[in-house]
C-alpha atoms as a PDB file:
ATOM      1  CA  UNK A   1    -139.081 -15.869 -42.291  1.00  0.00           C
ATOM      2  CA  UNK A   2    -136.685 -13.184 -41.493  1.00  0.00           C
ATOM      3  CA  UNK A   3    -137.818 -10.477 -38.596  1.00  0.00           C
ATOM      4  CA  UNK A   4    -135.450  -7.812 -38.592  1.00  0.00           C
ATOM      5  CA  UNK A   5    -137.849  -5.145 -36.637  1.00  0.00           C
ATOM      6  CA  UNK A   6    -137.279  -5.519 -32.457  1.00  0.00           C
ATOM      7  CA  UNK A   7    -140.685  -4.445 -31.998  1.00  0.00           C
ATOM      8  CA  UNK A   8    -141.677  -7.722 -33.841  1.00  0.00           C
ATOM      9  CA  UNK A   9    -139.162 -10.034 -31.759  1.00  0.00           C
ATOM     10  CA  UNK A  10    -141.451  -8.764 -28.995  1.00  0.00           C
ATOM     11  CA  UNK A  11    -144.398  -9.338 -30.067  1.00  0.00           C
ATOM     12  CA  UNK A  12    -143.758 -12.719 -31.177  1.00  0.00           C
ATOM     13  CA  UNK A  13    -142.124 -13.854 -27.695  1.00  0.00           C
ATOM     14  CA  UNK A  14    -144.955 -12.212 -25.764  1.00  0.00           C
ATOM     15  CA  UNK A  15    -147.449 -13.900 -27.902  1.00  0.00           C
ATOM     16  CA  UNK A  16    -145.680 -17.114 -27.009  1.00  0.00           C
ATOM     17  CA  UNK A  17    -145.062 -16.645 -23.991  1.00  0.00           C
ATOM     18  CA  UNK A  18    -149.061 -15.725 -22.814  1.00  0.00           C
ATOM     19  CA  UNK A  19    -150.305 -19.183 -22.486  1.00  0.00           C
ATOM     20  CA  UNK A  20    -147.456 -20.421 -20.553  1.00  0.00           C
ATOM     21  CA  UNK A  21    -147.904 -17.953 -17.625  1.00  0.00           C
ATOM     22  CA  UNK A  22    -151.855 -18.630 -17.627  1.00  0.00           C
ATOM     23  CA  UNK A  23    -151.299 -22.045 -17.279  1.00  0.00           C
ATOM     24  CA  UNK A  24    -148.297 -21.808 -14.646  1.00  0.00           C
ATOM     25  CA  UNK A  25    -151.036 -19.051 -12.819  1.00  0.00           C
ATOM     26  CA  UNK A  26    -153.649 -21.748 -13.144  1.00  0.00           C
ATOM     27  CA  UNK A  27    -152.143 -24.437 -12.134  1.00  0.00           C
ATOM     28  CA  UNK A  28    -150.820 -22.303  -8.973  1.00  0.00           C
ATOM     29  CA  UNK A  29    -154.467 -21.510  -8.415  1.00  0.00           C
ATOM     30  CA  UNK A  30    -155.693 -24.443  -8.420  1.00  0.00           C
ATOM     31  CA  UNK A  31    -153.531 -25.719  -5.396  1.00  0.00           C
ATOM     32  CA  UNK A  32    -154.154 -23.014  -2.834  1.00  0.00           C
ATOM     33  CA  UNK A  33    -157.685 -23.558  -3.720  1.00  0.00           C
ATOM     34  CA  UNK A  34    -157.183 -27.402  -3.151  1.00  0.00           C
ATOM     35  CA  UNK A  35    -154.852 -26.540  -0.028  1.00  0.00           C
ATOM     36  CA  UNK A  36    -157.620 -24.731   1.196  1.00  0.00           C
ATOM     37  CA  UNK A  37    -159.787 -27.034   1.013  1.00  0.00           C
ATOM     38  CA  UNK A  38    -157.914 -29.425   2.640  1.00  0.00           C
ATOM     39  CA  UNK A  39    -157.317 -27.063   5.296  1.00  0.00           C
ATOM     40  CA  UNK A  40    -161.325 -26.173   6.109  1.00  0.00           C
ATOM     41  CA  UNK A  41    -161.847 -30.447   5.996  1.00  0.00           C
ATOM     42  CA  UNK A  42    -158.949 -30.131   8.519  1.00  0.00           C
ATOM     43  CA  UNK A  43    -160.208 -27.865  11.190  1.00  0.00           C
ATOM     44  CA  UNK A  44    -164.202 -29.286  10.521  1.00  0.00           C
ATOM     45  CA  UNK A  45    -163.198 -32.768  11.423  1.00  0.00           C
ATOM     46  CA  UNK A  46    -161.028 -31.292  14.532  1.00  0.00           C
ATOM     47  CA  UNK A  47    -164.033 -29.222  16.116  1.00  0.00           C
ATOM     48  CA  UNK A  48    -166.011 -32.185  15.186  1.00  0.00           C
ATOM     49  CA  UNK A  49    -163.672 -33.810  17.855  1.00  0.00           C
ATOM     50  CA  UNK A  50    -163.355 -31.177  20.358  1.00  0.00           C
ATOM     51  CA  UNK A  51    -166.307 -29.090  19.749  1.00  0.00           C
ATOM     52  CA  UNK A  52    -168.605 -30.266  22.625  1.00  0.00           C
ATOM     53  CA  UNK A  53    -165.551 -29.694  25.406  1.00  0.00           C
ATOM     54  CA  UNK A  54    -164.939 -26.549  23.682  1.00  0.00           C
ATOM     55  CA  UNK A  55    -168.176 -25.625  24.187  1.00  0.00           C
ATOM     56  CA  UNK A  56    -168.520 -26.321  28.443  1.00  0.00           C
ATOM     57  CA  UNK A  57    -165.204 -24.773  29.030  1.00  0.00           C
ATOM     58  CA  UNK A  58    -166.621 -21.936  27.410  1.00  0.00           C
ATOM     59  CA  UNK A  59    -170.212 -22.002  29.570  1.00  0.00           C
ATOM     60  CA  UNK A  60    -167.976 -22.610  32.605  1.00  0.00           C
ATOM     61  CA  UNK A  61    -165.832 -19.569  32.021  1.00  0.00           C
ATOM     62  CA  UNK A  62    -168.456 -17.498  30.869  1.00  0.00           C
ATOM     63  CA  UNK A  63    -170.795 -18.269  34.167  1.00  0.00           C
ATOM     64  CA  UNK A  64    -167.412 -17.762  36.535  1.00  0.00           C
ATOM     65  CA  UNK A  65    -167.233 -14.245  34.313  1.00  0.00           C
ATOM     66  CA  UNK A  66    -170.629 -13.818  35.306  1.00  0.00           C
ATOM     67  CA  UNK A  67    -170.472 -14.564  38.940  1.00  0.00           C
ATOM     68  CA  UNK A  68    -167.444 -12.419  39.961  1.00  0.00           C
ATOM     69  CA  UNK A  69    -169.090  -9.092  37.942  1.00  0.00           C
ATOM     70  CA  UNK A  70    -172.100 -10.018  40.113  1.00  0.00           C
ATOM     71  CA  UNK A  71    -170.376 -10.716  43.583  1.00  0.00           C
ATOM     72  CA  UNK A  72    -167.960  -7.150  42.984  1.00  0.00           C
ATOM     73  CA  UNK A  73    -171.264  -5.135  43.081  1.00  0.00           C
ATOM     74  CA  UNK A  74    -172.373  -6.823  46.316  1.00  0.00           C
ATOM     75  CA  UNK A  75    -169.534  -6.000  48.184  1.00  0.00           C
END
């Protein structure tokens, strides 16, 4: 087979060349999907940890916030 035409050289290489950037793009999607997975499991089991001191520091600070707004108008 002898291709003497450019415009066929390009053809052919892009032709080839197709399913080896879908797969490279898929295979790249797959991990940041699977990285961000691994990052919500991350941060759920954290909170999961934390989530009930998280949640009285921000009561306490939100009654202080509270108080002082209502002790500035009495004075």
């Amino acid at each position: 087979m002898e291709i003497e035409n450019p415009l066929e050289i390009l053809k052919i290489t892009v032709s080839a060349a197709t399913p080896v950037v879908l797969f490279a793009l898929g295979v790249l999607i797959n991990n940041s999907i699977k990285k961000s997975e691994r990052s919500t499991s991350l941060r759920s089991e954290i909170y999961k940890l934390i989530g009930g001191d998280l949640n009285d520091i921000y009561s306490f600070t939100s009654h202080l916030l509270a108080s002082g707004k209502n002790s500035a108008h009495l004075a």
